[in-house]
C-alpha atoms as a PDB file:
ATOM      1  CA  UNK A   1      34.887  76.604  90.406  1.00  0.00           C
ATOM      2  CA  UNK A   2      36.310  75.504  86.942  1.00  0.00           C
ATOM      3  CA  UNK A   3      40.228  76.256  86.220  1.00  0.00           C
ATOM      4  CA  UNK A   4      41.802  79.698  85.239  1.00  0.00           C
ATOM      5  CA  UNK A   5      44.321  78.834  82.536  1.00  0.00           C
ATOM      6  CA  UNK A   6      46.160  82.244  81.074  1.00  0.00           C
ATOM      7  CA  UNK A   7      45.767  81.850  76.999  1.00  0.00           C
ATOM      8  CA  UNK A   8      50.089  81.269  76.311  1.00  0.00           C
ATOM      9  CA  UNK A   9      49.629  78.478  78.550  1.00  0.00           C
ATOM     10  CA  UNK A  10      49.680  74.696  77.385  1.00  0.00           C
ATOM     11  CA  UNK A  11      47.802  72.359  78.941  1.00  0.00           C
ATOM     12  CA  UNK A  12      48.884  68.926  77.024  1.00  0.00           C
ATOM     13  CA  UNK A  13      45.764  66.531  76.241  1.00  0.00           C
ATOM     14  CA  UNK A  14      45.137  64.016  79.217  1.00  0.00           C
ATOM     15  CA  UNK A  15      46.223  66.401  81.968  1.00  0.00           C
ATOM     16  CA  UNK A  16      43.900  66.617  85.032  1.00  0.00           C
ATOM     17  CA  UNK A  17      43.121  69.703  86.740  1.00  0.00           C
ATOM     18  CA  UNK A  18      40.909  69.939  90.148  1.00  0.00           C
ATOM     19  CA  UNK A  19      38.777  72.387  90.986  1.00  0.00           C
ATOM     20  CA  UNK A  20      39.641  75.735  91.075  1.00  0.00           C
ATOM     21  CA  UNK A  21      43.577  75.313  89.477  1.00  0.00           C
ATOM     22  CA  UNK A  22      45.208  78.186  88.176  1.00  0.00           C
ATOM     23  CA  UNK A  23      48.092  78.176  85.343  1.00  0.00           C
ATOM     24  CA  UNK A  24      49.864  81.240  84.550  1.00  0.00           C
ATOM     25  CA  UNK A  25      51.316  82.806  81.589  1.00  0.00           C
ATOM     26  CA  UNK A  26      54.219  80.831  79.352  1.00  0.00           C
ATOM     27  CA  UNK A  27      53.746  77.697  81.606  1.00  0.00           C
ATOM     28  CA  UNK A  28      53.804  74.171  80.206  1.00  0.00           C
ATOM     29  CA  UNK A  29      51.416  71.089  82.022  1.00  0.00           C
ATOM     30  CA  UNK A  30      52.546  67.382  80.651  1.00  0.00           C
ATOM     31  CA  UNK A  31      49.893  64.613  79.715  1.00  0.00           C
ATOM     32  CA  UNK A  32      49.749  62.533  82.837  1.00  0.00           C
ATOM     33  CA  UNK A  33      50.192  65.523  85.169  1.00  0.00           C
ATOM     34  CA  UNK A  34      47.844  65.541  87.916  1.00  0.00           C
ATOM     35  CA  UNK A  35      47.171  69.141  89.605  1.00  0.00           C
ATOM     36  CA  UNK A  36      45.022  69.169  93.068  1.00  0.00           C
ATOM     37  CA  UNK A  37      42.280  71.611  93.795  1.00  0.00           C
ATOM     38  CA  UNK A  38      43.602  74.798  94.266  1.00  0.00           C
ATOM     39  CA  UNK A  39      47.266  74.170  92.818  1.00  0.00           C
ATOM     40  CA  UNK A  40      48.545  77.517  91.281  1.00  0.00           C
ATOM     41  CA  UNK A  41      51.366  77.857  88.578  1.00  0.00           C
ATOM     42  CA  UNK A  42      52.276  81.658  88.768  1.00  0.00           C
ATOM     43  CA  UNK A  43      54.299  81.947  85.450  1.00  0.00           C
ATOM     44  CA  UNK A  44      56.920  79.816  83.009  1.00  0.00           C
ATOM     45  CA  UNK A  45      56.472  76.640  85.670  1.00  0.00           C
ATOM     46  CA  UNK A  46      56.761  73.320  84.050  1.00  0.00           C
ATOM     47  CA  UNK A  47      55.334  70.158  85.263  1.00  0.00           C
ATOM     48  CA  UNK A  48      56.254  67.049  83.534  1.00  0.00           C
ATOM     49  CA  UNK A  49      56.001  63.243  83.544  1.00  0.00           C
ATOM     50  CA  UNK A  50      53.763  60.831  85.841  1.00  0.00           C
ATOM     51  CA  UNK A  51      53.790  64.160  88.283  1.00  0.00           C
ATOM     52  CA  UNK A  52      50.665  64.440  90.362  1.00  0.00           C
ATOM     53  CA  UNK A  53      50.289  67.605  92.768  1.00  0.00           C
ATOM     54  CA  UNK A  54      48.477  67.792  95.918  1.00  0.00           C
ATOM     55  CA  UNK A  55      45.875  70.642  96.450  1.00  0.00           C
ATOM     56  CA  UNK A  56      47.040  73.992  97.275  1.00  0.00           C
ATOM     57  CA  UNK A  57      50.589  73.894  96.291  1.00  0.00           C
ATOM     58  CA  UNK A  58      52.157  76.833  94.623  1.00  0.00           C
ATOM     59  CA  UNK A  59      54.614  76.678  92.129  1.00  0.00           C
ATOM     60  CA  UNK A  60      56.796  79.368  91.301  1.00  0.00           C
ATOM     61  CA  UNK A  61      58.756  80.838  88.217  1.00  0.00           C
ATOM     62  CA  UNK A  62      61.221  78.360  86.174  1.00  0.00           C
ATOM     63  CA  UNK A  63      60.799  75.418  88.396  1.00  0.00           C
ATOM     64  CA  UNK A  64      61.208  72.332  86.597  1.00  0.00           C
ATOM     65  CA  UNK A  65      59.054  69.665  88.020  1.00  0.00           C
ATOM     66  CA  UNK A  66      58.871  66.109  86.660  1.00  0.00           C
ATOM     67  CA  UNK A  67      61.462  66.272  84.197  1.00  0.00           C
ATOM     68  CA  UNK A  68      63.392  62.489  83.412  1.00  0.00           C
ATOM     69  CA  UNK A  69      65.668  61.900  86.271  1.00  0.00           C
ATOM     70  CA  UNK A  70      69.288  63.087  86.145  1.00  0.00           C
ATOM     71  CA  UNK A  71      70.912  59.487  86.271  1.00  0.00           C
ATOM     72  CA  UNK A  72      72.594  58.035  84.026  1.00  0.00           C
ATOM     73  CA  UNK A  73      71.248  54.532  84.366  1.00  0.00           C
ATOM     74  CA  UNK A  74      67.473  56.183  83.328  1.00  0.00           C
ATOM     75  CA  UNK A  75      66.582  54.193  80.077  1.00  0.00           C
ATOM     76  CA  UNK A  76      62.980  56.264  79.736  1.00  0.00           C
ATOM     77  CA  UNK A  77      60.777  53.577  82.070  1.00  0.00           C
ATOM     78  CA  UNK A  78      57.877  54.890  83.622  1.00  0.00           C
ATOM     79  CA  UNK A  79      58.583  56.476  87.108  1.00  0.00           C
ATOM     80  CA  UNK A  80      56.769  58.667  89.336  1.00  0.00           C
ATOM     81  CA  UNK A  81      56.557  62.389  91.526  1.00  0.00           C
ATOM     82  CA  UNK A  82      54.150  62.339  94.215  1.00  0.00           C
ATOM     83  CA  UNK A  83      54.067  65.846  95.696  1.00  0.00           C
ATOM     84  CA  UNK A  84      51.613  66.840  98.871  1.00  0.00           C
ATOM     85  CA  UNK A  85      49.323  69.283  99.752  1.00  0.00           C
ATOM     86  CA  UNK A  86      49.698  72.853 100.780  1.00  0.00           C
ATOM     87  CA  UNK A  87      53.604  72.726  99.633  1.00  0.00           C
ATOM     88  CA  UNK A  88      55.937  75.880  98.581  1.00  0.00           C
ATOM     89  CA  UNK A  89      58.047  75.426  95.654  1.00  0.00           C
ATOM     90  CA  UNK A  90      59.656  78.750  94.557  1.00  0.00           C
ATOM     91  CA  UNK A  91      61.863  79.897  91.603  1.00  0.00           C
ATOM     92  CA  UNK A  92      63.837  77.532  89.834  1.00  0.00           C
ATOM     93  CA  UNK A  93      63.408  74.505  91.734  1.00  0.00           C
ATOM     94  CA  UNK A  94      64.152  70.879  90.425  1.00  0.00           C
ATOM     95  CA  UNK A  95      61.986  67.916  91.633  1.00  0.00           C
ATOM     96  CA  UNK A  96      62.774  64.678  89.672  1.00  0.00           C
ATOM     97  CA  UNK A  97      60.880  61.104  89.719  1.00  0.00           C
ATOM     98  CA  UNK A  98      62.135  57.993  90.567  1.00  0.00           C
ATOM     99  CA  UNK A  99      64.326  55.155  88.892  1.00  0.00           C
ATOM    100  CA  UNK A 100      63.951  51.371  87.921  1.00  0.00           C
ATOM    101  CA  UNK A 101      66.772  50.574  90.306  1.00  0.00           C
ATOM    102  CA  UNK A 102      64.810  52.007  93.680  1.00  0.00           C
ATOM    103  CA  UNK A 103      61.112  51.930  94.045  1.00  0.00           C
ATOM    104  CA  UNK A 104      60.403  53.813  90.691  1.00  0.00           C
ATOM    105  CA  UNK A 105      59.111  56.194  92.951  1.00  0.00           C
ATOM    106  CA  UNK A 106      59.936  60.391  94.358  1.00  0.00           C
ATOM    107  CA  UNK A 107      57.581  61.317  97.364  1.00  0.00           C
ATOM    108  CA  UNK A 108      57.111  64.480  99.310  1.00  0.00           C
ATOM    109  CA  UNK A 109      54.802  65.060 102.049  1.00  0.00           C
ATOM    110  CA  UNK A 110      52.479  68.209 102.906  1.00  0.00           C
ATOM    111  CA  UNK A 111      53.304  71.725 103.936  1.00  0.00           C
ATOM    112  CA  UNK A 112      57.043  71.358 102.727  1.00  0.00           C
ATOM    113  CA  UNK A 113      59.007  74.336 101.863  1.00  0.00           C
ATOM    114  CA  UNK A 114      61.300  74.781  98.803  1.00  0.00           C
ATOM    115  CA  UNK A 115      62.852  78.182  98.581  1.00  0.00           C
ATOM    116  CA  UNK A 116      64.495  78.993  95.178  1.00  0.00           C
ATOM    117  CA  UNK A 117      67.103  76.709  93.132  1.00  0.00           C
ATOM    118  CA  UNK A 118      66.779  73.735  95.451  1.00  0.00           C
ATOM    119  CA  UNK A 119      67.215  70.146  94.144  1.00  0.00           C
ATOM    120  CA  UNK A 120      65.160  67.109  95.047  1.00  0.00           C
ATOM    121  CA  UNK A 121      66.677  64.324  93.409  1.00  0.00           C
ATOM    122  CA  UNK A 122      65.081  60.883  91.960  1.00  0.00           C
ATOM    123  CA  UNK A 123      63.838  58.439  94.195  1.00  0.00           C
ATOM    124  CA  UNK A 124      64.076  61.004  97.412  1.00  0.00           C
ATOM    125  CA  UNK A 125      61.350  59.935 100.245  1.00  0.00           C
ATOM    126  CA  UNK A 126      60.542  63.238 101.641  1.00  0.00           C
ATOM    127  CA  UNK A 127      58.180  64.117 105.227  1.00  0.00           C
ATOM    128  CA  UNK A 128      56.051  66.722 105.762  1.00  0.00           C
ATOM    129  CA  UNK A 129      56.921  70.144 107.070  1.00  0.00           C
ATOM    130  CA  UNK A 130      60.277  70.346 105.698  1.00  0.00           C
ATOM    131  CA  UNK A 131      62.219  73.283 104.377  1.00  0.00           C
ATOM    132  CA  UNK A 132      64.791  73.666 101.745  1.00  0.00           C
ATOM    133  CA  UNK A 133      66.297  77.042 101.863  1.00  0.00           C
ATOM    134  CA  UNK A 134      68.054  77.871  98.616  1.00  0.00           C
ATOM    135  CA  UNK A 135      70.341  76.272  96.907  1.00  0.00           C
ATOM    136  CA  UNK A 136      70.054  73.212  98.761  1.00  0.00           C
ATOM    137  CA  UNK A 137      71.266  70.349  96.750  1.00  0.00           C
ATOM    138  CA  UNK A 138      69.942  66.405  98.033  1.00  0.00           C
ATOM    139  CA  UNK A 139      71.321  63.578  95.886  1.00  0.00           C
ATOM    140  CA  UNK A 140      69.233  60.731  95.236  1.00  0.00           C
ATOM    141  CA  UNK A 141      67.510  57.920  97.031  1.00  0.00           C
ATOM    142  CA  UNK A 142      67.400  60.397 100.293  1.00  0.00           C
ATOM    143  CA  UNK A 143      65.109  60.045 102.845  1.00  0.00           C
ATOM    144  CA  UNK A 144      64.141  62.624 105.211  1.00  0.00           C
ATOM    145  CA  UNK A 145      61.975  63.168 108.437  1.00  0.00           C
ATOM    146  CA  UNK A 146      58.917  65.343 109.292  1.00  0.00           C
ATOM    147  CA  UNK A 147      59.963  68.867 110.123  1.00  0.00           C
ATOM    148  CA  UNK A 148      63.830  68.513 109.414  1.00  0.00           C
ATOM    149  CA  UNK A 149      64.887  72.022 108.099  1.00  0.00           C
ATOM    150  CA  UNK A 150      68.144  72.609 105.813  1.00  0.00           C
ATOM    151  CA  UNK A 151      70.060  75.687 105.382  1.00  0.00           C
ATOM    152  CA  UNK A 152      71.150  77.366 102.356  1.00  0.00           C
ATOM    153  CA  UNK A 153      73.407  75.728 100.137  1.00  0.00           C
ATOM    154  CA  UNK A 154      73.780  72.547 102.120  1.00  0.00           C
ATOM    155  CA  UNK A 155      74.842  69.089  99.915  1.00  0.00           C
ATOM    156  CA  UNK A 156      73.563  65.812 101.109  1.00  0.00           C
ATOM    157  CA  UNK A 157      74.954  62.595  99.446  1.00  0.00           C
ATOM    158  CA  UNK A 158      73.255  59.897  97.901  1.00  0.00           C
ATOM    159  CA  UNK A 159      71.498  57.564  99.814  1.00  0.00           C
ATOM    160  CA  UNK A 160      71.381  59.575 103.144  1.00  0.00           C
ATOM    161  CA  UNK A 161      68.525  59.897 105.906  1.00  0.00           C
ATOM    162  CA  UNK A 162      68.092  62.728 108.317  1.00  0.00           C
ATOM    163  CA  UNK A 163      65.643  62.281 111.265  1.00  0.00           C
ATOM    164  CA  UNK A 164      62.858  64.452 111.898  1.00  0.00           C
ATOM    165  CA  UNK A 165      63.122  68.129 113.650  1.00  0.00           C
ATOM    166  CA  UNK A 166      67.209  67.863 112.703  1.00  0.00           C
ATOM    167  CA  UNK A 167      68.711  70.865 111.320  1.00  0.00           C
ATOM    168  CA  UNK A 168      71.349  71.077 108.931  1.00  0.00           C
ATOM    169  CA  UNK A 169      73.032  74.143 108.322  1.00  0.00           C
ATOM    170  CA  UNK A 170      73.978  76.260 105.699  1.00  0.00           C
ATOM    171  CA  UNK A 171      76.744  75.300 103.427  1.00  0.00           C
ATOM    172  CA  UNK A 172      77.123  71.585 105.196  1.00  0.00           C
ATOM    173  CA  UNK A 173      78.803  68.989 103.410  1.00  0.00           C
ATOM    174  CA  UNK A 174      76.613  65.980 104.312  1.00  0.00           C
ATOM    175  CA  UNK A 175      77.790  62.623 103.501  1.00  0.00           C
ATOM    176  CA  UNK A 176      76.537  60.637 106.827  1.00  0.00           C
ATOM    177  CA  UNK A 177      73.112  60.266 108.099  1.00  0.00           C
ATOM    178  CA  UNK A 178      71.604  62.822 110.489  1.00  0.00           C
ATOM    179  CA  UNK A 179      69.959  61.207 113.958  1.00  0.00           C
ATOM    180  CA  UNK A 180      66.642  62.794 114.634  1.00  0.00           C
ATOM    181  CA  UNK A 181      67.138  66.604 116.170  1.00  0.00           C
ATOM    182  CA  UNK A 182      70.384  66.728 115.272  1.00  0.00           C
ATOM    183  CA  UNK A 183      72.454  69.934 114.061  1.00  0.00           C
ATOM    184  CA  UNK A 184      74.777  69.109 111.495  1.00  0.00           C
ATOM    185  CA  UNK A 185      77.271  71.746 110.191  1.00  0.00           C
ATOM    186  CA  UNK A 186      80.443  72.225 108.501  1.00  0.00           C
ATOM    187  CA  UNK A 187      82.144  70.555 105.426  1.00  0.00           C
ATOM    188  CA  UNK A 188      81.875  67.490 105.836  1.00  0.00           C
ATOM    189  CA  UNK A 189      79.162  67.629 108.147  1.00  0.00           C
ATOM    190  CA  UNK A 190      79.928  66.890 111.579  1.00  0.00           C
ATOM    191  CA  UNK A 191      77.211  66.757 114.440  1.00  0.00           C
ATOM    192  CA  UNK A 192      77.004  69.366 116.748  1.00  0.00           C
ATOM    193  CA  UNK A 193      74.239  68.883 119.074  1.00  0.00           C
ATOM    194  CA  UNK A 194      70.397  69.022 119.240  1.00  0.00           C
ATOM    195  CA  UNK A 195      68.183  70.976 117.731  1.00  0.00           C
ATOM    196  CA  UNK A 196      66.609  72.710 121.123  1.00  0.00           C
ATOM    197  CA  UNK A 197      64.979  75.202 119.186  1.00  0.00           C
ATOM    198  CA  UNK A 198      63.526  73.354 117.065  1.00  0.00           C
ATOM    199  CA  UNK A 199      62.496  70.600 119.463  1.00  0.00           C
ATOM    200  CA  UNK A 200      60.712  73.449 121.296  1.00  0.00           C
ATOM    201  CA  UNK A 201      58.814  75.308 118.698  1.00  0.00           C
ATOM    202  CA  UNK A 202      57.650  72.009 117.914  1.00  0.00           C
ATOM    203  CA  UNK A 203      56.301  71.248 121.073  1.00  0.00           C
ATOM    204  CA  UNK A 204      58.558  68.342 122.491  1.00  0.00           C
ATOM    205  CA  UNK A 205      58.216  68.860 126.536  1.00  0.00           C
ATOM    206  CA  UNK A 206      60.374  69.724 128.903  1.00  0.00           C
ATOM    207  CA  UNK A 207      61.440  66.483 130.230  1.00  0.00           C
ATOM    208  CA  UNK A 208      61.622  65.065 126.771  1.00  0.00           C
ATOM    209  CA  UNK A 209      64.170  67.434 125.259  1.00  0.00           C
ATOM    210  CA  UNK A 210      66.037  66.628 128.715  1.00  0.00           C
ATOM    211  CA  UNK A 211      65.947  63.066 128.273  1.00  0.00           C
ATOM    212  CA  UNK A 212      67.301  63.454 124.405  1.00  0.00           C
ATOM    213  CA  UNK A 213      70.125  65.571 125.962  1.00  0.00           C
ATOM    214  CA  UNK A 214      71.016  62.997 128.489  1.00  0.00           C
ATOM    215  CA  UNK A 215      70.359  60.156 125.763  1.00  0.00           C
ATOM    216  CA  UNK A 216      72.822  62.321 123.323  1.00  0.00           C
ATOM    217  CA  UNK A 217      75.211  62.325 125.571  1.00  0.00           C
ATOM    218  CA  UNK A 218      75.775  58.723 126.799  1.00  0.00           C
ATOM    219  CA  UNK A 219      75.912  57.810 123.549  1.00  0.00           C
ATOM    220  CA  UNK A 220      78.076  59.974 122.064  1.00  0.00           C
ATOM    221  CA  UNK A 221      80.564  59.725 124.796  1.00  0.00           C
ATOM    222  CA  UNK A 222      83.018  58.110 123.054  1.00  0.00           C
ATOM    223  CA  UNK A 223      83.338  55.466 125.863  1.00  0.00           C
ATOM    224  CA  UNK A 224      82.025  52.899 123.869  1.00  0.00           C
ATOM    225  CA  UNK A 225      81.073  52.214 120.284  1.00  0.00           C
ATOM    226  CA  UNK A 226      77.569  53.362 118.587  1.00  0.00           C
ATOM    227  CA  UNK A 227      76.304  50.240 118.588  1.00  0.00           C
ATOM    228  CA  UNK A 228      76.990  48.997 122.141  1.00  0.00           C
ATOM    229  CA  UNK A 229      75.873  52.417 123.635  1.00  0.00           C
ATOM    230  CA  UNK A 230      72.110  51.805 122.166  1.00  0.00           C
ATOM    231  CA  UNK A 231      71.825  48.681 124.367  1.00  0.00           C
ATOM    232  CA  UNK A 232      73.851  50.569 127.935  1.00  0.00           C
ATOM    233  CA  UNK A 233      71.144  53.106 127.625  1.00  0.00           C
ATOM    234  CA  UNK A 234      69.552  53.681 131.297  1.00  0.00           C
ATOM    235  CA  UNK A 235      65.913  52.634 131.385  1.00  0.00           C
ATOM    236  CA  UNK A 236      64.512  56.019 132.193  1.00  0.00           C
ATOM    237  CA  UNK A 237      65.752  57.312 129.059  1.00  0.00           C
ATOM    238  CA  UNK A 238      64.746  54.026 126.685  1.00  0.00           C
ATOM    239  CA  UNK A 239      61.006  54.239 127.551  1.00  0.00           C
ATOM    240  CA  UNK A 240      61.089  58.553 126.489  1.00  0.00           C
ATOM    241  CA  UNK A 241      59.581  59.178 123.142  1.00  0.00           C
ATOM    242  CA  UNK A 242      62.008  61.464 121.557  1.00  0.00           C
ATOM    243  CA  UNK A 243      64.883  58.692 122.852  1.00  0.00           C
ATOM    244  CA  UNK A 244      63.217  55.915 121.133  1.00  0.00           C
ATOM    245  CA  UNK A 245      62.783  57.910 117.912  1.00  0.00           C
ATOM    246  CA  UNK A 246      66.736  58.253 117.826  1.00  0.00           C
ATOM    247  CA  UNK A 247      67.373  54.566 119.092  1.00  0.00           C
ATOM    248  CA  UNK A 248      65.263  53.573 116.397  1.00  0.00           C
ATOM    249  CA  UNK A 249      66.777  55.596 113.922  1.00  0.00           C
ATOM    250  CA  UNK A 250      70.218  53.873 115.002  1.00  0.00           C
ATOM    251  CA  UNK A 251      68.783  50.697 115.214  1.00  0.00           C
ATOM    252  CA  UNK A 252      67.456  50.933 111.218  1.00  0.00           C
ATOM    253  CA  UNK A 253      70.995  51.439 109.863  1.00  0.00           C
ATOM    254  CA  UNK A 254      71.166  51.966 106.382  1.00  0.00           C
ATOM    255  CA  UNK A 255      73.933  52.859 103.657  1.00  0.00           C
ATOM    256  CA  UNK A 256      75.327  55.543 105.317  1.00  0.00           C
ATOM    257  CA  UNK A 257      77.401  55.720 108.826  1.00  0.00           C
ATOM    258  CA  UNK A 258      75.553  58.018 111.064  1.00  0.00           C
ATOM    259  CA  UNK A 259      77.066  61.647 111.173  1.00  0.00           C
ATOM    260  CA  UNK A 260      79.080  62.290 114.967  1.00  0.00           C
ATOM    261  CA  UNK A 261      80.498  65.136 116.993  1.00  0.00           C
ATOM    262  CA  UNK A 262      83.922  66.052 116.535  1.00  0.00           C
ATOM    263  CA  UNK A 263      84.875  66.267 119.554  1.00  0.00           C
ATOM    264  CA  UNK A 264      83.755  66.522 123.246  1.00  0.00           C
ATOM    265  CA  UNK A 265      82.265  70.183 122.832  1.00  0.00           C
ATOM    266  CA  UNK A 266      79.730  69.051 121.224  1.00  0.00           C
ATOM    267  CA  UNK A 267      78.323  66.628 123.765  1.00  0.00           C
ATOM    268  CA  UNK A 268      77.337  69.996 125.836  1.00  0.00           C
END
């Protein structure tokens, strides 16, 4: 099945289109784009730069994909958007590529969810199954987790991770890095708890989401610090899978401190 391109289209010379692609009216496709079977632009979407799409993806109305990175330090070198399959992007949406000073690079994995005026910024390393609910807003050189979900509005800072199946919600302030099924809320983000929900409707057992709550707990006490509670972690909790995906996630450290409870309530 060949491509459906509506005639006020503009498909730029050097553009590749899969099987089956279909560009709507007043939308603009770059040079080195690269669409996926199946990719549909509804209307006025614009994909720019060394962009390629994975099959299946929809874009939406006025979302700007591709377009240089907004940093200041960009002096026009060639940088890339890697976007997966089966994603959502809706109205308005900005999805930059990467810089010189990281790995040149801005990924994102399959079946994620962008819901209308959310930012991905350059050099973001993005999972599968996420969701951006609108307005969210993620600085650059971000990296989050499979199936981490972010509520409207939220702001994450430069340089910050958030583990898979965490939650942030709407309106958070996020300048530390989320441990995997975490909640964050609030400005500035504080963490307040685990994402049960979410650790069930992804199918994380019983005695799993049990041993994260116990593992959450010790080590968030407040008894000792971060880094000592890791290694005073009871062995029937160390050898649980969802523990060792937060002990890892510890372990990795990066540019941020990790986000924490405020208080004592939270540990429940």
């Amino acid at each position: 099945m060949s491509s459906n391109i509506h005639a006020s289209a503009i498909v730029e010379e050097g553009a590749t289109l899969g099987q089956g692609v279909e560009i709507g009216p007043f939308c603009h496709v770059g040079p080195r784009a690269v669409l996926g079977d199946g990719v549909r632009l509804l209307s006025h979407a614009v994909v720019a730069g060394i962009t390629t799409i994975g099959a299946r993806t929809r874009i939406f109305p006025f979302a700007s994909i591709g377009h240089e990175p907004q940093d200041l330090k960009f002096k026009g070198e060639e940088t890339t958007l890697t976007i997966g399959t089966d994603c959502v992007i809706r109205e308005g949406v900005t999805m930059n590529p990467g810089t010189a000073g990281d790995n040149s690079r801005t990924t994102i994995g399959d079946h994620c969810v962008f819901l209308a005026n959310s930012h991905v910024a350059h050099d973001c390393v993005l999972g599968s199954h996420i969701i951006f609910s609108n307005g969210v807003m993620v600085a650059g050189h971000c990296k989050i987790d499979d199936y981490a979900i972010l509520g409207g509005g939220a702001g994450v800072h430069q340089f910050c991770r958030i583990g898979r199946n965490a939650f942030v919600g709407g309106m958070a302030g996020v300048e530390n890095d989320i441990i995997p099924f975490g909640v964050a809320l609030g400005n500035r983000a504080y963490l307040g708890g685990l994402n049960l929900v979410g650790m069930k409707r992804a199918g994380i057992g019983r005695n799993d989401i049990h041993a994260a709550r116990a593992a959450y707990k010790h080590l968030f006490s407040g008894s000792l610090p971060l880094a000592e509670a890791v290694g005073t972690l009871p062995e029937e909790l160390t050898g649980n899978a969802a523990v060792k995906s937060i002990v890892e996630f510890i372990k990795a450290g990066a540019d941020r401190a990790l986000c924490t409870p405020r208080n004592r309530d939270e540990l429940d």
